[in-house]
N, C-alpha and C. Protein backbone atom coordinates (compact mmCIF):
# COMPACT_ATOMS: atom_id res chain seq x y z
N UNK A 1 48.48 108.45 96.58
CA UNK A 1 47.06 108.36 96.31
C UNK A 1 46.44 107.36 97.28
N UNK A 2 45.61 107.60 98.18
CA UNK A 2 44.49 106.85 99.25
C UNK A 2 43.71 106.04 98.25
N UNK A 3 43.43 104.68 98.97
CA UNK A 3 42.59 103.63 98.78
C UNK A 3 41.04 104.70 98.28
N UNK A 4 40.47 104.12 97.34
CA UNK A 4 39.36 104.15 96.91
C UNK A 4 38.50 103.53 96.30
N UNK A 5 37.01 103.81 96.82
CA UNK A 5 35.83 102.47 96.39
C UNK A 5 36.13 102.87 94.58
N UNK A 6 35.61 101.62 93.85
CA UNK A 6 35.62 101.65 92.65
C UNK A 6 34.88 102.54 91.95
N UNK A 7 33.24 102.83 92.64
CA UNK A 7 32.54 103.66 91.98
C UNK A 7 33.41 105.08 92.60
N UNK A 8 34.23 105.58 93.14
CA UNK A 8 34.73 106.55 93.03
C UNK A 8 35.50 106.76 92.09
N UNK A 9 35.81 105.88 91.53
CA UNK A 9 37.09 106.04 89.80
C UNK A 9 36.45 105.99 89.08
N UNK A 10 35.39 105.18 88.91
CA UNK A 10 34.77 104.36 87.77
C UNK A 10 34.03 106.04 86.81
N UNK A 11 33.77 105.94 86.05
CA UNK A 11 32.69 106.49 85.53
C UNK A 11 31.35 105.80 85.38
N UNK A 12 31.71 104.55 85.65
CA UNK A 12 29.75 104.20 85.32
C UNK A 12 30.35 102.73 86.09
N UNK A 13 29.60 102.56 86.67
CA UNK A 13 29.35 100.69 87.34
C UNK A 13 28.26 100.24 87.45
N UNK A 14 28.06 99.10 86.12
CA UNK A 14 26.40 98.80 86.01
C UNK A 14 26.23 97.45 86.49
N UNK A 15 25.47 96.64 86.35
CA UNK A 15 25.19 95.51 86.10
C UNK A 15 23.58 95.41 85.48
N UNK A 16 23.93 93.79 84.39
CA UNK A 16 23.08 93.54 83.35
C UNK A 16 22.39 92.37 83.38
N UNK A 17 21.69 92.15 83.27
CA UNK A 17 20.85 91.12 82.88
C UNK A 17 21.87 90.40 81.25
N UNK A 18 22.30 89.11 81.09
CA UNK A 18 23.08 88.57 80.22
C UNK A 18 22.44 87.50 80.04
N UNK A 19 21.25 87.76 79.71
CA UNK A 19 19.84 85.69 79.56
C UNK A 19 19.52 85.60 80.88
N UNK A 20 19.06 84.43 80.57
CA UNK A 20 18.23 84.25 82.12
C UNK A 20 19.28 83.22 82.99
N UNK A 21 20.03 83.09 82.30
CA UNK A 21 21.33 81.80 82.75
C UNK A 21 22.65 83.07 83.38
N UNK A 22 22.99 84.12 83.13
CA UNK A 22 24.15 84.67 83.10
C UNK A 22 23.74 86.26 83.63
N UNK A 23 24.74 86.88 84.56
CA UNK A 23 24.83 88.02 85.36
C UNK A 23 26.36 88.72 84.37
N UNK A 24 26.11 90.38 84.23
CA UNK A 24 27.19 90.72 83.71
C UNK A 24 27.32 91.96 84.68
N UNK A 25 28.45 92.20 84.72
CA UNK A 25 28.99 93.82 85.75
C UNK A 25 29.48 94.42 84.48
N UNK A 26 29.48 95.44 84.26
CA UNK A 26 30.47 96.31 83.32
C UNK A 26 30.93 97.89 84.33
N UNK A 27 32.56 97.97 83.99
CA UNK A 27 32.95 99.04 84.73
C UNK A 27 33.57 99.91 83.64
N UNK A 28 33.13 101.37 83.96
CA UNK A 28 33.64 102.08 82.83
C UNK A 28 34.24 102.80 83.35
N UNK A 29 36.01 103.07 82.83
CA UNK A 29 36.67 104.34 83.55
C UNK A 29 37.41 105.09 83.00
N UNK A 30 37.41 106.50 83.26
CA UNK A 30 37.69 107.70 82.73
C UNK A 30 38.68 107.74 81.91
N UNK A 31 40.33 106.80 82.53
CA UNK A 31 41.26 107.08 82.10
C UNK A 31 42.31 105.80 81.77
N UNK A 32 43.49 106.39 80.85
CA UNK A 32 44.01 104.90 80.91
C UNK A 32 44.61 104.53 82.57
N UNK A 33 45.10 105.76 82.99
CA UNK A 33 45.65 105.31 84.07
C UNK A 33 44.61 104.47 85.57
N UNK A 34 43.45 105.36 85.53
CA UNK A 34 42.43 104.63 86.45
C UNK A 34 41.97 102.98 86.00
N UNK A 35 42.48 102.80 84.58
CA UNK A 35 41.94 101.28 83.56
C UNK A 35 42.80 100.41 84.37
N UNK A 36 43.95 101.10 84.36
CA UNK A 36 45.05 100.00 84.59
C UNK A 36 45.46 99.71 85.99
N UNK A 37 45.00 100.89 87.23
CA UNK A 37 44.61 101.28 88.56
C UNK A 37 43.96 99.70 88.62
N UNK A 38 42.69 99.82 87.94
CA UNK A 38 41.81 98.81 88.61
C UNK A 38 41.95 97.87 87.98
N UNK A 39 42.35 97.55 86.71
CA UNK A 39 42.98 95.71 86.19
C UNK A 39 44.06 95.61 86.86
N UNK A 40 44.87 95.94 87.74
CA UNK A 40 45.90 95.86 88.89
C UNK A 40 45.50 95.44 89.93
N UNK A 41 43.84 95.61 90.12
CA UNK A 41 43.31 95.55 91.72
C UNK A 41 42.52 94.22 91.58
N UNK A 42 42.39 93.69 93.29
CA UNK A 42 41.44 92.79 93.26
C UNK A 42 40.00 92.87 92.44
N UNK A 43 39.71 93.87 92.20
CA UNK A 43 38.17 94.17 91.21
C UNK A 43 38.35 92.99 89.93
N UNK A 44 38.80 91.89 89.33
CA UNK A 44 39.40 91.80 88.20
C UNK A 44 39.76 90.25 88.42
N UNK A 45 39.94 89.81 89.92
CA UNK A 45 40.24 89.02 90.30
C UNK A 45 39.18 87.81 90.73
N UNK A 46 39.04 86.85 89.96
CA UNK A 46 37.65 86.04 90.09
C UNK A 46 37.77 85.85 91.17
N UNK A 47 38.35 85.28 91.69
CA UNK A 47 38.10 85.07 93.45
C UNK A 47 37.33 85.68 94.43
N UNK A 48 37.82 87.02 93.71
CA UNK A 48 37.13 87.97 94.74
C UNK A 48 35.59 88.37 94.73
N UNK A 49 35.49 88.14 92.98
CA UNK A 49 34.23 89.04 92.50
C UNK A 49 33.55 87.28 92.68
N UNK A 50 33.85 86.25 92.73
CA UNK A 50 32.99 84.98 93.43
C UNK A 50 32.87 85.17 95.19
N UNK A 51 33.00 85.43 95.60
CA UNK A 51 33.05 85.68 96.66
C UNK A 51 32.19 86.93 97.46
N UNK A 52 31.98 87.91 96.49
CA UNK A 52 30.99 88.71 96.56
C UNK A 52 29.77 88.59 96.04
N UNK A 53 29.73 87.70 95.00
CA UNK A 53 28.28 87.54 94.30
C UNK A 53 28.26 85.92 94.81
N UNK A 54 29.03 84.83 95.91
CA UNK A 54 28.31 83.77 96.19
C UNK A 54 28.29 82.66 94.51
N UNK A 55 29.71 82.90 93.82
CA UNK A 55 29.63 82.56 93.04
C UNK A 55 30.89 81.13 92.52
N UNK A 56 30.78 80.30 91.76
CA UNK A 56 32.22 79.57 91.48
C UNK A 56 32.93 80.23 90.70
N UNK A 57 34.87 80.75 91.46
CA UNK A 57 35.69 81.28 91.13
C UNK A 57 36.12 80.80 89.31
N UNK A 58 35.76 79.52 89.40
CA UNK A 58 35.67 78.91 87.91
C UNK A 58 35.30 79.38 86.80
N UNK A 59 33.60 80.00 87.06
CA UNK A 59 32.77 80.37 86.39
C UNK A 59 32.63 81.69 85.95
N UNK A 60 33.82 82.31 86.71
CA UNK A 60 33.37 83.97 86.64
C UNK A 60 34.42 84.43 85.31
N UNK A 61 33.78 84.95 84.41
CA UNK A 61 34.62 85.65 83.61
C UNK A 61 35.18 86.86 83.33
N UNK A 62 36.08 87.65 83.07
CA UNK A 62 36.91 89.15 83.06
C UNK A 62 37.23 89.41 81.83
N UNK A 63 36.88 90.51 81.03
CA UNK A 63 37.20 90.28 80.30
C UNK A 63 37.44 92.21 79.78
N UNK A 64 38.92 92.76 80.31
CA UNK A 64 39.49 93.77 80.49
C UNK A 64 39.47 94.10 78.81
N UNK A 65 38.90 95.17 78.26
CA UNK A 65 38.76 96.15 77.44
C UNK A 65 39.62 97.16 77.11
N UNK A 66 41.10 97.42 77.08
CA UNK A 66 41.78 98.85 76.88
C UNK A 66 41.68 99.50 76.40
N UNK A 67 41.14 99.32 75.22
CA UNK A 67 40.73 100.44 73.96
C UNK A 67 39.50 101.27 74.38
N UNK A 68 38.31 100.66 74.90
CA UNK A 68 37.29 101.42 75.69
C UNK A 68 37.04 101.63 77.15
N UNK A 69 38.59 101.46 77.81
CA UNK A 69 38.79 101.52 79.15
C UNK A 69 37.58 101.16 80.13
N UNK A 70 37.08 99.68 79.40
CA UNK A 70 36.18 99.06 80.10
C UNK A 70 36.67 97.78 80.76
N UNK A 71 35.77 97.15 81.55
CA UNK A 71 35.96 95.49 81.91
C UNK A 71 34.34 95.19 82.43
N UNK A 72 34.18 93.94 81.82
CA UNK A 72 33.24 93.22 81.96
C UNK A 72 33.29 92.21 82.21
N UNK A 73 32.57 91.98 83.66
CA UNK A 73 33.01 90.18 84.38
C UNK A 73 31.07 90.19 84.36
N UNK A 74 31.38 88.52 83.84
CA UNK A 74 30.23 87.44 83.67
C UNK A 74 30.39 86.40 84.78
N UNK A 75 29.38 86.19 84.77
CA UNK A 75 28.81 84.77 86.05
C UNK A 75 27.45 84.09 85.83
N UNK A 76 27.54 83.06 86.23
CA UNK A 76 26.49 82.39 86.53
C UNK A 76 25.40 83.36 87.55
N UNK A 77 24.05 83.38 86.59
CA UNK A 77 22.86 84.16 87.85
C UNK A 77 23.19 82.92 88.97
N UNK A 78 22.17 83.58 90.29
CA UNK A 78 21.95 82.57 90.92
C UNK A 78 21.04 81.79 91.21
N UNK A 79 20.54 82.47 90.56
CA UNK A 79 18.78 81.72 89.63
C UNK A 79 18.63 82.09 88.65
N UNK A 80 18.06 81.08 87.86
CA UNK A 80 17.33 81.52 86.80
C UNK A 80 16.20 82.72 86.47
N UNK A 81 16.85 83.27 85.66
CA UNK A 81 15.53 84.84 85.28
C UNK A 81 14.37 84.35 85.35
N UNK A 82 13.28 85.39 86.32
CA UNK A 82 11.89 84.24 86.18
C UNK A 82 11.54 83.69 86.99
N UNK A 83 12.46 82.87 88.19
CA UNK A 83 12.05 81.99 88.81
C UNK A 83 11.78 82.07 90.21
N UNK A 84 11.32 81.34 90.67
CA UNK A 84 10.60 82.02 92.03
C UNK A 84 11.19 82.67 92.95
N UNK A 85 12.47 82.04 92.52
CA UNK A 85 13.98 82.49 93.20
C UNK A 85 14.63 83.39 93.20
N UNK A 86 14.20 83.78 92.25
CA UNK A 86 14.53 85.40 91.86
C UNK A 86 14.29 86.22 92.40
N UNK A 87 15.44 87.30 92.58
CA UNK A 87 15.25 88.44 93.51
C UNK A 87 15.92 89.58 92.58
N UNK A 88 16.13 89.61 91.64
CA UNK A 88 16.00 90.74 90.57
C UNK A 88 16.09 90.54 89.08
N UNK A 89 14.87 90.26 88.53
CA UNK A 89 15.18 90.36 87.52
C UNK A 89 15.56 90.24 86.24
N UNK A 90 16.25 91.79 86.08
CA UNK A 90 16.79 92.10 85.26
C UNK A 90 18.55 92.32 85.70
N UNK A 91 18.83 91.71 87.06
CA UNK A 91 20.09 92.36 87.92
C UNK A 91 20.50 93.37 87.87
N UNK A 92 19.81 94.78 88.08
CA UNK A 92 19.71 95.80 87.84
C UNK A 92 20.05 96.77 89.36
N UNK A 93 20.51 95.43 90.34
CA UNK A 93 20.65 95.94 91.41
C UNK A 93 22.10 95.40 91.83
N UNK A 94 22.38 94.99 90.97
CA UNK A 94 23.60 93.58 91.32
C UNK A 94 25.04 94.47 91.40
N UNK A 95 25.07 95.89 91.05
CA UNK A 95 26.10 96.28 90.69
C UNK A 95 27.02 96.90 92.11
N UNK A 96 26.12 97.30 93.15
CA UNK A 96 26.74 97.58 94.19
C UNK A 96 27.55 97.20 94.64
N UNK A 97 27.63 95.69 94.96
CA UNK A 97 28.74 95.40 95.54
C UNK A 97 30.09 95.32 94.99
N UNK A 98 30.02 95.09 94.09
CA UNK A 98 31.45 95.79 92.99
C UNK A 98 31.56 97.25 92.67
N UNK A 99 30.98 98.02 93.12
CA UNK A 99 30.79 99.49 93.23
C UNK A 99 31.57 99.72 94.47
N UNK A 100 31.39 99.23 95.77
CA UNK A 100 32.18 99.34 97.31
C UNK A 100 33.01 98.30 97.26
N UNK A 101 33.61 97.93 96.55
CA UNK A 101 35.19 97.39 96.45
C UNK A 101 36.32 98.59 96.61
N UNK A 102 37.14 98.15 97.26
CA UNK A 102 38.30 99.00 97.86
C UNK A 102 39.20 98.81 96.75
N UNK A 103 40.28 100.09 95.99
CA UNK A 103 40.46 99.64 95.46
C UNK A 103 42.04 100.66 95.80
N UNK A 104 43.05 99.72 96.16
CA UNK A 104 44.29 100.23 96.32
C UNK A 104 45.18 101.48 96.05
N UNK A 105 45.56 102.65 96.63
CA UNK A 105 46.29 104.11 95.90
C UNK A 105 47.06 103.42 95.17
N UNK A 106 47.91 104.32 94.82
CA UNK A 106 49.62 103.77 94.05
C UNK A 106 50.31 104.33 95.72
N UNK A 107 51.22 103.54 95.35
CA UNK A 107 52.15 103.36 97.04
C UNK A 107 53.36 104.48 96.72
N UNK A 108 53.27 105.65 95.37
CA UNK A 108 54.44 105.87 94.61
C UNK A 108 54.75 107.25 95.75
């Protein structure tokens, strides 16, 4: 199986508005095997998902779902909702870049 972006597995890759303090991604996927595909992959990995949203690896939370073959990582906005600084929102745009994450075949 060839490397593929996440929104190619995923069934849904959103991101949420979580207060005016907090950014949420939620990834939804089809199967157990694509669940466990991508809690295997860097997608999952704070480092990475700080590093794409400009964020502290500290702060970012994961929080892998099996039963509804979801995962939802939290972060610090990078502004406050509201503020002049703001450049979306509701982060309703925020989801892309965790959407074009590469996300490893099986090597089997």
């Amino acid at each position: 199986m060839a490397d593929q972006t996440l929104d190619e597995i995923a069934d849904l890759v959103r991101a949420k508005n979580a207060g005016p303090f907090w950014m949420t991604l939620d990834v939804f996927l089809p199967t157990d095997a694509a669940f466990d595909r991508v809690c295997a992959s860097d997608v999952v990995d704070p480092e990475v998902v700080a590093a794409l949203y400009r964020a502290n690896a500290a702060d970012v939370r994961v929080f892998p779902m099996r039963a509804l073959r979801a995962i939802k990582i939290s972060f610090p906005r990078p502004a406050t909702q509201g503020s002049f600084a703001d450049r979306d929102m509701h982060s309703g745009q925020q989801h892309v870049l965790l959407a074009r994450i590469a996300v490893p075949g099986d090597e089997a």
